[in-house]
N, C-alpha and C. Protein backbone atom coordinates (compact mmCIF):
# COMPACT_ATOMS: atom_id res chain seq x y z
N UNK A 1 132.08 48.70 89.72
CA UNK A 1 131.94 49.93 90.50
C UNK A 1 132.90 49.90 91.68
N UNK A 2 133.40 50.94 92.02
CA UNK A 2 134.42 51.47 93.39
C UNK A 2 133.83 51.28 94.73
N UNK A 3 134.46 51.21 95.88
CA UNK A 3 133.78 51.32 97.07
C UNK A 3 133.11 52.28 97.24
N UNK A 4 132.19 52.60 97.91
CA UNK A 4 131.23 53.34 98.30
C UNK A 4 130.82 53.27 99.75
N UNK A 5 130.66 54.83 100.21
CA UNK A 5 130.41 54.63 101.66
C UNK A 5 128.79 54.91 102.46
N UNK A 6 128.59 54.71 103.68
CA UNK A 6 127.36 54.72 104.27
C UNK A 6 127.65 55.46 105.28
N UNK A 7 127.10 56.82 105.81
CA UNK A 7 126.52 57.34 106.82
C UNK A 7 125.90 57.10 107.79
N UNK A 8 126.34 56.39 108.98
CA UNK A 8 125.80 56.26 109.94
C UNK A 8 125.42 57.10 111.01
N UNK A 9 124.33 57.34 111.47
CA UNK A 9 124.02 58.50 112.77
C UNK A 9 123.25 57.90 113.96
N UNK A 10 122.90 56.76 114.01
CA UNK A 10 121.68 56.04 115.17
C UNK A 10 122.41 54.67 115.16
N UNK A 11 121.54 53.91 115.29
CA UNK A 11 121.68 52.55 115.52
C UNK A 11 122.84 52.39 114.47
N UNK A 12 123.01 52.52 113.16
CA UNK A 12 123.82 52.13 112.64
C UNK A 12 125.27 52.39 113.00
N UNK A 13 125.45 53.19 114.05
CA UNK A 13 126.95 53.27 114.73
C UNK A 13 127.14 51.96 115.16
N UNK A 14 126.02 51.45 116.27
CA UNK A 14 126.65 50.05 116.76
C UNK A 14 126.16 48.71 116.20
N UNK A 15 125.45 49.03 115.41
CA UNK A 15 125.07 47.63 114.82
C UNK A 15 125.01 47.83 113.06
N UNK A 16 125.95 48.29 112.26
CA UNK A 16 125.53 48.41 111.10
C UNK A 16 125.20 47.11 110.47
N UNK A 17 125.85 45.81 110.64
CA UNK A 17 125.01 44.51 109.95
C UNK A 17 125.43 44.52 109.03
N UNK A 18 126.24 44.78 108.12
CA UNK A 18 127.07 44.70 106.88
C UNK A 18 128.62 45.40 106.44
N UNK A 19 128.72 44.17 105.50
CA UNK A 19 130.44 44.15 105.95
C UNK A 19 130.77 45.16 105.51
N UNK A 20 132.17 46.41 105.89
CA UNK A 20 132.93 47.20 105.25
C UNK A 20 134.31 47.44 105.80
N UNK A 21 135.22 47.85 105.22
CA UNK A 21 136.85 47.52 105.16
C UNK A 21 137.39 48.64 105.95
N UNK A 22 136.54 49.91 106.31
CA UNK A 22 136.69 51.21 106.97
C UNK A 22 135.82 51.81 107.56
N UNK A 23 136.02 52.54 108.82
CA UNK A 23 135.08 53.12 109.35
C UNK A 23 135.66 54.22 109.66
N UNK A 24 135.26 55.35 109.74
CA UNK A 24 136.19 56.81 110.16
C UNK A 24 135.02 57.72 111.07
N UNK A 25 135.12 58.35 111.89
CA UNK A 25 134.34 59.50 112.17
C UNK A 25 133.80 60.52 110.91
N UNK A 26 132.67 61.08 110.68
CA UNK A 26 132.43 61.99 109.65
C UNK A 26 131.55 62.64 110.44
N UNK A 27 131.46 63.95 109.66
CA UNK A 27 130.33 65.26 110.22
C UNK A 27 129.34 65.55 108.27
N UNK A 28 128.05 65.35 108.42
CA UNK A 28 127.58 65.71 108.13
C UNK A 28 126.73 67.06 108.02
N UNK A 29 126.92 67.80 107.38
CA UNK A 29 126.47 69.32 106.81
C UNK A 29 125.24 69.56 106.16
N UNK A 30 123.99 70.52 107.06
CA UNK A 30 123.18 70.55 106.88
C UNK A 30 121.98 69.62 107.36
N UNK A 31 121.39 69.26 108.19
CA UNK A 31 121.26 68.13 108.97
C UNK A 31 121.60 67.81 110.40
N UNK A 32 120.91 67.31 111.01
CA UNK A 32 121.35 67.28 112.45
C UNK A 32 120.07 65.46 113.00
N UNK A 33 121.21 65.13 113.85
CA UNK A 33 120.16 64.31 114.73
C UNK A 33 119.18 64.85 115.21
N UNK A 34 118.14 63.73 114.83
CA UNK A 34 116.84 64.14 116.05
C UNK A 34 115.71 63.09 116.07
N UNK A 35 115.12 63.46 117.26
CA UNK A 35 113.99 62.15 117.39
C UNK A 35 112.72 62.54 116.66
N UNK A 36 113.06 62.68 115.12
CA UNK A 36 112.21 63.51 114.59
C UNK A 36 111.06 62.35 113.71
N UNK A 37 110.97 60.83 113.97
CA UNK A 37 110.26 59.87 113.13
C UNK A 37 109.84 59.06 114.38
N UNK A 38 108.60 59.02 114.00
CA UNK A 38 107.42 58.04 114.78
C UNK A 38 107.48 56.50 114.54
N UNK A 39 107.94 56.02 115.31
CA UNK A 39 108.18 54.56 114.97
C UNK A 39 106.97 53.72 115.66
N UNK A 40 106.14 53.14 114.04
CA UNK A 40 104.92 52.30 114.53
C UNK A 40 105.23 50.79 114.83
N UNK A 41 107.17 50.61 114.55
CA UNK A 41 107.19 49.08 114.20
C UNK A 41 108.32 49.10 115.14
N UNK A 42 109.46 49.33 115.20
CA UNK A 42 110.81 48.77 115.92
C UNK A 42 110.76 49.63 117.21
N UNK A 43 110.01 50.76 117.78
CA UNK A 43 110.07 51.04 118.97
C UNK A 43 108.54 52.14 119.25
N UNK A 44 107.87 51.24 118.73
CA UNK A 44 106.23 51.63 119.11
C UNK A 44 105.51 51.09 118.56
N UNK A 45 104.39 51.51 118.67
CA UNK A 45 103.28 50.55 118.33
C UNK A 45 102.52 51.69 117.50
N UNK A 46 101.62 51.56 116.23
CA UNK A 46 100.42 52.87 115.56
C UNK A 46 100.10 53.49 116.80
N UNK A 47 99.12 52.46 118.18
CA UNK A 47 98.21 53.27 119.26
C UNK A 47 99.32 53.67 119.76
N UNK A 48 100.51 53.40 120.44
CA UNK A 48 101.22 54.33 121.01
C UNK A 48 102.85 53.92 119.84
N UNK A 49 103.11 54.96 119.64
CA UNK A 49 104.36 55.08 118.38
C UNK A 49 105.48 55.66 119.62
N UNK A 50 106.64 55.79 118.94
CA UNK A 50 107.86 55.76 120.41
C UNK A 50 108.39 56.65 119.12
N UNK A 51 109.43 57.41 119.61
CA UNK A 51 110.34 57.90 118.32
C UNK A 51 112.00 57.63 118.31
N UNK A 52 112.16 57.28 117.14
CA UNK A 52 113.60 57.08 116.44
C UNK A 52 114.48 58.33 116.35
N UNK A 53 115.62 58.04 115.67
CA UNK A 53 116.18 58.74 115.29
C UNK A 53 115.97 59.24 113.84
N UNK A 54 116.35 60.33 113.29
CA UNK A 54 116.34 60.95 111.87
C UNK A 54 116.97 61.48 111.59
N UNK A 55 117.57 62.11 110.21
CA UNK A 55 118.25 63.41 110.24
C UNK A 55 117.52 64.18 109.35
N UNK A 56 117.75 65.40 110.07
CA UNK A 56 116.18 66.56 109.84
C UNK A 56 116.61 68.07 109.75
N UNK A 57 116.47 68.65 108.17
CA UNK A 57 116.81 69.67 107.85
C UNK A 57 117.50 70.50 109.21
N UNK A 58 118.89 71.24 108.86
CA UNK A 58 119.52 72.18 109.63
C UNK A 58 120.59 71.58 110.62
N UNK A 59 121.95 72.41 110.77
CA UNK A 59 122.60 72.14 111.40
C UNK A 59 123.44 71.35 111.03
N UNK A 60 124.41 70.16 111.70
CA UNK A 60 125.04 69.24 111.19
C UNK A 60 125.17 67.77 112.66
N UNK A 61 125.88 67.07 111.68
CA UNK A 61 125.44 65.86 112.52
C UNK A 61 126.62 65.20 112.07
N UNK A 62 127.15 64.86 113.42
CA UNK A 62 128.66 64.01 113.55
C UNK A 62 128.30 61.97 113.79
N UNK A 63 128.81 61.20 112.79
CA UNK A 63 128.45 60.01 113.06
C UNK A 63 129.72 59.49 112.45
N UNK A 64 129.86 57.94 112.15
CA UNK A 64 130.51 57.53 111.32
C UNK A 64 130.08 57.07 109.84
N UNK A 65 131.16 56.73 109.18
CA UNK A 65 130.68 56.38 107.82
C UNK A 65 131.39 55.57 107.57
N UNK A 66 131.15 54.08 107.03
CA UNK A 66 131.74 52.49 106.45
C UNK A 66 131.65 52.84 104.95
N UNK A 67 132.95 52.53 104.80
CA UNK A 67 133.38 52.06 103.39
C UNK A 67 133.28 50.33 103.42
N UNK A 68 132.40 50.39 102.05
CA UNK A 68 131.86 49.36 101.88
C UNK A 68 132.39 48.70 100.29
N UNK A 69 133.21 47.86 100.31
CA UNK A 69 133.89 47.45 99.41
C UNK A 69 132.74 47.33 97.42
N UNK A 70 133.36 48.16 96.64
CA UNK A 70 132.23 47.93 95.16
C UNK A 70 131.33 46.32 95.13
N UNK A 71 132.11 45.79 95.43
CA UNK A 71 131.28 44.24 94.99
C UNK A 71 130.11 43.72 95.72
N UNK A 72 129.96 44.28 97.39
CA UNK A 72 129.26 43.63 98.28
C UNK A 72 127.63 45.26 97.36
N UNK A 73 128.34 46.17 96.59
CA UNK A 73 126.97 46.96 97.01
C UNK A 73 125.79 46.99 96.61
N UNK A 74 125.33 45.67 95.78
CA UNK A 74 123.99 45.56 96.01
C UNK A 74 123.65 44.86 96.55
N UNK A 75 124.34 44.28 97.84
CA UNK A 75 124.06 43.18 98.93
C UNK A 75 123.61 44.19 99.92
N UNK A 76 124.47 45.27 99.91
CA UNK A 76 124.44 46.27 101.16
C UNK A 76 123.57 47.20 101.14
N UNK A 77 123.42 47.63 99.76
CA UNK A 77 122.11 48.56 99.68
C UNK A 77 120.67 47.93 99.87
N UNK A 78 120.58 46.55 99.28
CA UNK A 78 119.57 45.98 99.50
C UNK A 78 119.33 45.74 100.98
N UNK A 79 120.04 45.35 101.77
CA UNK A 79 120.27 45.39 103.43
C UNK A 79 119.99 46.38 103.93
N UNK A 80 120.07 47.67 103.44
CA UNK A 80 119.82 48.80 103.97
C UNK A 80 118.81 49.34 103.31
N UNK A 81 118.20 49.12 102.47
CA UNK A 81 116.89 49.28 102.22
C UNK A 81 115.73 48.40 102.83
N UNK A 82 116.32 47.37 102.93
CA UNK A 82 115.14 46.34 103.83
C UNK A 82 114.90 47.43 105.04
N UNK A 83 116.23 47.37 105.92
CA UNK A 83 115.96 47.83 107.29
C UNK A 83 115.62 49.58 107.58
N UNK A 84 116.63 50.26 106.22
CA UNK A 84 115.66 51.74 106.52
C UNK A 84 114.19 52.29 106.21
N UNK A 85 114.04 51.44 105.59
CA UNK A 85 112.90 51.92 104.22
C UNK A 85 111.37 50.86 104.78
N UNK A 86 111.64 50.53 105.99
CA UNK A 86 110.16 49.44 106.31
C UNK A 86 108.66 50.26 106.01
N UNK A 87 108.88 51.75 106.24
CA UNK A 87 107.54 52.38 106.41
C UNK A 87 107.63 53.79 105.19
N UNK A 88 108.32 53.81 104.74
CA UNK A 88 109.65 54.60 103.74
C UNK A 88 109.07 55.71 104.73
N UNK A 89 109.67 56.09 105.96
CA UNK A 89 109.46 57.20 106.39
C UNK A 89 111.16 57.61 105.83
N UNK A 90 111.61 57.76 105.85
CA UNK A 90 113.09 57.73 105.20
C UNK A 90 113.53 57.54 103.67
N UNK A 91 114.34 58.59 103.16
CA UNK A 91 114.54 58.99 101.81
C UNK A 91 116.32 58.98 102.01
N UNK A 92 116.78 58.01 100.56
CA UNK A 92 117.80 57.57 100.51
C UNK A 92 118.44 58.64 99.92
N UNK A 93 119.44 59.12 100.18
CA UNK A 93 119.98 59.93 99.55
C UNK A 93 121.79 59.92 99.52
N UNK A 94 122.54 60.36 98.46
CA UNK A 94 123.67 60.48 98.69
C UNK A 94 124.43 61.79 98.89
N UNK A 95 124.81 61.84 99.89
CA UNK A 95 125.42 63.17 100.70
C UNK A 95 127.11 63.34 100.92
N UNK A 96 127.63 64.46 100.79
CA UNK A 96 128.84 64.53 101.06
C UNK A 96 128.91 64.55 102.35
N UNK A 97 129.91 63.84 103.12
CA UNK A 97 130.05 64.44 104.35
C UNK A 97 131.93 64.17 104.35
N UNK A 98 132.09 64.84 105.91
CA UNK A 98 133.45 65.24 105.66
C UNK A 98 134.44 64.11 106.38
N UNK A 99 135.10 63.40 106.08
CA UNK A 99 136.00 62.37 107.23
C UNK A 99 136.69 63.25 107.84
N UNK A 100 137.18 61.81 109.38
CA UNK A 100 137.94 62.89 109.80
C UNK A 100 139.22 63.31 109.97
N UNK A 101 139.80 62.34 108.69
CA UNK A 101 141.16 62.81 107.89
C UNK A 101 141.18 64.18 107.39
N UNK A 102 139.88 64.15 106.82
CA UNK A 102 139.77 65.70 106.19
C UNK A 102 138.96 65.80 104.64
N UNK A 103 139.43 63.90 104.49
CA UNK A 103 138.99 64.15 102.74
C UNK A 103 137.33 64.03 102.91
N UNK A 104 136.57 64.20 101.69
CA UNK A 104 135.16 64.56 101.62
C UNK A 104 134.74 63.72 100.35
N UNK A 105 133.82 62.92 101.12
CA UNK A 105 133.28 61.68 100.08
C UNK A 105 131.94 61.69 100.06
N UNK A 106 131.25 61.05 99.63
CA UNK A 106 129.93 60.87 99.05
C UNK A 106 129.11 59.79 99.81
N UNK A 107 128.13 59.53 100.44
CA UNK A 107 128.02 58.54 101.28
C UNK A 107 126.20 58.41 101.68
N UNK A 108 126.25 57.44 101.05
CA UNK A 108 124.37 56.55 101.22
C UNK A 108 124.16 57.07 102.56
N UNK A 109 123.35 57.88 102.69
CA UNK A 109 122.42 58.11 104.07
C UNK A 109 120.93 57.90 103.69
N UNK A 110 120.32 57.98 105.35
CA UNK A 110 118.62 58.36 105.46
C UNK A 110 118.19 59.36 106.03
N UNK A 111 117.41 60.01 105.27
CA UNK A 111 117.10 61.41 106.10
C UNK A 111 115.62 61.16 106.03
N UNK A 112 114.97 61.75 107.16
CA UNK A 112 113.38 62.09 107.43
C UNK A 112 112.61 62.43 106.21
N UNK A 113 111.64 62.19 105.79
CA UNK A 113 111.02 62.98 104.84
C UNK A 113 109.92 63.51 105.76
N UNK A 114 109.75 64.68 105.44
CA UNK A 114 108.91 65.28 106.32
C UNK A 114 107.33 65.66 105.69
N UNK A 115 107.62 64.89 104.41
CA UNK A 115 106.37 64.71 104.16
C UNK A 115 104.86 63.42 104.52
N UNK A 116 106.26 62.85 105.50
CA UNK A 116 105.47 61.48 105.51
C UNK A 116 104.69 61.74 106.77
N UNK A 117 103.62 60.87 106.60
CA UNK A 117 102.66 60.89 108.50
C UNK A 117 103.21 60.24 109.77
N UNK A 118 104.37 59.81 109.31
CA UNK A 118 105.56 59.22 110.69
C UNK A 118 106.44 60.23 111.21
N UNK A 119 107.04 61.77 110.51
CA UNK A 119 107.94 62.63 110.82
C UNK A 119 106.72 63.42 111.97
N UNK A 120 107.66 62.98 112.72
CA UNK A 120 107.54 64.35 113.98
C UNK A 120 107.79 65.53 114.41
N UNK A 121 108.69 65.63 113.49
CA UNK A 121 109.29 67.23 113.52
C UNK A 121 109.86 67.39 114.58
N UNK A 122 110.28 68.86 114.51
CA UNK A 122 111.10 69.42 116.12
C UNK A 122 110.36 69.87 117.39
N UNK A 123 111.19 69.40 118.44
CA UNK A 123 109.78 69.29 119.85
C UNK A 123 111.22 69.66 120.35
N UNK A 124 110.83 69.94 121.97
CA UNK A 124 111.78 70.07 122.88
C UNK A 124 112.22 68.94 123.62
N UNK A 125 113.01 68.78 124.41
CA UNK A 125 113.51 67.37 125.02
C UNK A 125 112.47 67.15 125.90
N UNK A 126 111.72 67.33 126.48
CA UNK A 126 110.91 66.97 127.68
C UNK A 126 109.76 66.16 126.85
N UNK A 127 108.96 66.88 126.12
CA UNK A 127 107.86 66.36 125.00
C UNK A 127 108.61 65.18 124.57
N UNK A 128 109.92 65.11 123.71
CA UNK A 128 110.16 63.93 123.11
C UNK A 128 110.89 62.97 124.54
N UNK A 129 111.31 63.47 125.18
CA UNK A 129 111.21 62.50 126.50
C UNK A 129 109.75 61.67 127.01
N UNK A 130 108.67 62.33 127.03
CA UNK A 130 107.63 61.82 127.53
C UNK A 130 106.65 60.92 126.33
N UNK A 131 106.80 60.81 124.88
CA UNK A 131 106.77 60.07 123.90
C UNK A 131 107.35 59.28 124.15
N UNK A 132 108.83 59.23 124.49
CA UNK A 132 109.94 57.89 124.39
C UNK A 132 109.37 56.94 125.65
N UNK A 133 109.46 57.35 126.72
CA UNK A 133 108.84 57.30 127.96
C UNK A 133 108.85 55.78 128.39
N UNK A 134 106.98 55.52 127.08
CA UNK A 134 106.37 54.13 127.51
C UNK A 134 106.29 53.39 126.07
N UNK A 135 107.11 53.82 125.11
CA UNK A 135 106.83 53.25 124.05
C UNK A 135 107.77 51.78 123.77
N UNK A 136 107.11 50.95 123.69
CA UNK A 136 107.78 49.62 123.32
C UNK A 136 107.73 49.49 121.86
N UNK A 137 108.43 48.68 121.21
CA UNK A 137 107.76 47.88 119.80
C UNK A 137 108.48 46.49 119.71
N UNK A 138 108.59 46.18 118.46
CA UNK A 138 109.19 44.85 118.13
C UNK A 138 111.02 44.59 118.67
N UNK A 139 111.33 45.86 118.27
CA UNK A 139 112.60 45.71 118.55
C UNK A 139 113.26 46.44 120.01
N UNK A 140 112.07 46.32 120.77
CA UNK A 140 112.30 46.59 122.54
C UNK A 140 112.12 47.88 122.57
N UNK A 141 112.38 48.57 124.01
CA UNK A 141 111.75 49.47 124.53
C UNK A 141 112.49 50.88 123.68
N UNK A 142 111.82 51.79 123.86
CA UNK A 142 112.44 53.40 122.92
C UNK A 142 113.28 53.70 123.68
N UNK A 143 112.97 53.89 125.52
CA UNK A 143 113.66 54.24 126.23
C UNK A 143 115.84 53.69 125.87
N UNK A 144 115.29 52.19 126.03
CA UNK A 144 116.62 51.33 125.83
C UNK A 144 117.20 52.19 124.40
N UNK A 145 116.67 52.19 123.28
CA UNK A 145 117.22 52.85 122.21
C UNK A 145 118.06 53.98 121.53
N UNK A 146 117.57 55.30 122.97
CA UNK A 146 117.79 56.44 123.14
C UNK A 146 119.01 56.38 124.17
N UNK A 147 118.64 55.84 124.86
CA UNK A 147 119.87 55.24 125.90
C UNK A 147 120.79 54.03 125.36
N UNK A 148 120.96 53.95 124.44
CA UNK A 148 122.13 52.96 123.97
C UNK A 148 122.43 53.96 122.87
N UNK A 149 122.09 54.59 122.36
CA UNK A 149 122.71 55.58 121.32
C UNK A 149 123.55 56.67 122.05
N UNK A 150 123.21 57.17 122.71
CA UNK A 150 123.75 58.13 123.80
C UNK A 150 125.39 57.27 124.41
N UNK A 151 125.32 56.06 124.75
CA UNK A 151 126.40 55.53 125.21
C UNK A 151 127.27 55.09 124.38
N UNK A 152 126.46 54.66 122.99
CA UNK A 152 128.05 54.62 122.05
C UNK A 152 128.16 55.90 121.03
N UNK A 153 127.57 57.10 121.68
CA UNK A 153 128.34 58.18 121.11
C UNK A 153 129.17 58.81 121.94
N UNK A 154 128.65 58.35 122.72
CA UNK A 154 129.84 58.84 124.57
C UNK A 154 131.03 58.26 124.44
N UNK A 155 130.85 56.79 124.11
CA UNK A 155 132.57 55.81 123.77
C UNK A 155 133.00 56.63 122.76
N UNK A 156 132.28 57.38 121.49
CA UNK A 156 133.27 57.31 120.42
C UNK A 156 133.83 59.20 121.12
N UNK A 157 133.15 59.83 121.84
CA UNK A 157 133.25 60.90 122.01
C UNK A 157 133.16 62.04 120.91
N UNK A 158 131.10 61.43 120.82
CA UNK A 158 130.10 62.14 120.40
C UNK A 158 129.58 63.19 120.68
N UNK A 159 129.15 64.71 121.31
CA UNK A 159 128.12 64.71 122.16
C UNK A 159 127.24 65.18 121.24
N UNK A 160 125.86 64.53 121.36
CA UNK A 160 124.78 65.43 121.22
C UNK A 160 123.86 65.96 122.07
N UNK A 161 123.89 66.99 122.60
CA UNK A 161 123.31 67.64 123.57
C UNK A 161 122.10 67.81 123.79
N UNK A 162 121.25 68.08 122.59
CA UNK A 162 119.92 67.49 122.81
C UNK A 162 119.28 65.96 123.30
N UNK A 163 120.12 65.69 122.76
CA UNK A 163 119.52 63.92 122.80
C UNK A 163 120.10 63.23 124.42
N UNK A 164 121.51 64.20 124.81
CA UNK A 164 121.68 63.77 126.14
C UNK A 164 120.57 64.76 127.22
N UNK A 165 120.04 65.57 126.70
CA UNK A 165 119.33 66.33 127.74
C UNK A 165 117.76 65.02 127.49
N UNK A 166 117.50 64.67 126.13
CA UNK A 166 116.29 63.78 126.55
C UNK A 166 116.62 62.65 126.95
N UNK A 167 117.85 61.69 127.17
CA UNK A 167 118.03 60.83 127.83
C UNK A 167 118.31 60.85 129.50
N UNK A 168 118.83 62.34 129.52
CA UNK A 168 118.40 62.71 131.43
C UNK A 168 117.08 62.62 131.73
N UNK A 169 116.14 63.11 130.85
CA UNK A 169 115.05 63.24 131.20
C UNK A 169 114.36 61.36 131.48
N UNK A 170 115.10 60.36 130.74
CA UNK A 170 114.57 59.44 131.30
C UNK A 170 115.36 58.19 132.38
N UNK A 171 116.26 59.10 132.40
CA UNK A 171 117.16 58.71 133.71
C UNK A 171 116.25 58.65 135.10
């Protein structure tokens, strides 16, 4: 099999954890960031849940995408199924999105399922500000999470405007 690429929109900008030979800016179509999944494990707890990132019907959503060489990809999918899929609030899917050469490839993402009891759906920044707030989990505070995503979409010269209006809010 050929290389194959991965969609990154959250954490996986700065920490994807598996090897690939390219990385480019891409915009995804149809879809947009949002703190739309309840996280009971990496940044909350069931009694108090913190929220993640998702991508959640409508709009579009600018991230990068790793080309990931044919041979490593059932090392990489399995890697990325461990780490997306812990609560399967997240549905694997393969999506076109656009580089930002121009050409348009096919590329492993996670999107929200909004059928699951972890999707949060759409709230305004203040509400999902005051969720993020006090929520800790295993993998440290929500606050830190939301605020480190925000800063390496600022380096790559990202903006998402929602997500910087809920990270003022916990400024």
């Amino acid at each position: 099999m050929g290389d194959f690429w991965v969609f990154g929109y959250g954490s996986l900008i700065w920490n994807p954890g598996f090897a690939h030979v390219e990385t480019s800016r891409a915009r995804l179509s149809g879809y947009r960031r949002s703190l739309c999944v309840k996280s009971w494990v990496h940044r909350g707890t069931r009694e108090r849940p913190g929220l993640v990132l998702g991508l959640d019907r409508g709009g579009s959503c600018v991230g990068l995408a790793f080309r990931v060489p044919g041979e490593l990809r059932d090392e990489v999918i399995g890697y990325l199924r461990e780490r997306e899929l812990v609560t399967n609030v997240y549905l694997e899917r393969q999506l076109q999105v656009r580089l930002a050469d121009g050409r348009q490839v096919e590329a492993v993402t996670y999107v929200a399922d909004p059928k699951h009891e972890q999707y949060a759906g759409r709230m305004d920044e203040l509400h999902a500000a005051e969720i993020v707030r006090d929520a800790t989990g295993q993998s440290g505070a929500n606050p830190d999470y939301v605020l480190s995503t925000i800063k390496h979409l600022e380096a790559l010269g990202i903006r998402d405007h929602w997500l910087e209006r809920v990270a003022a809010q916990l400024a």
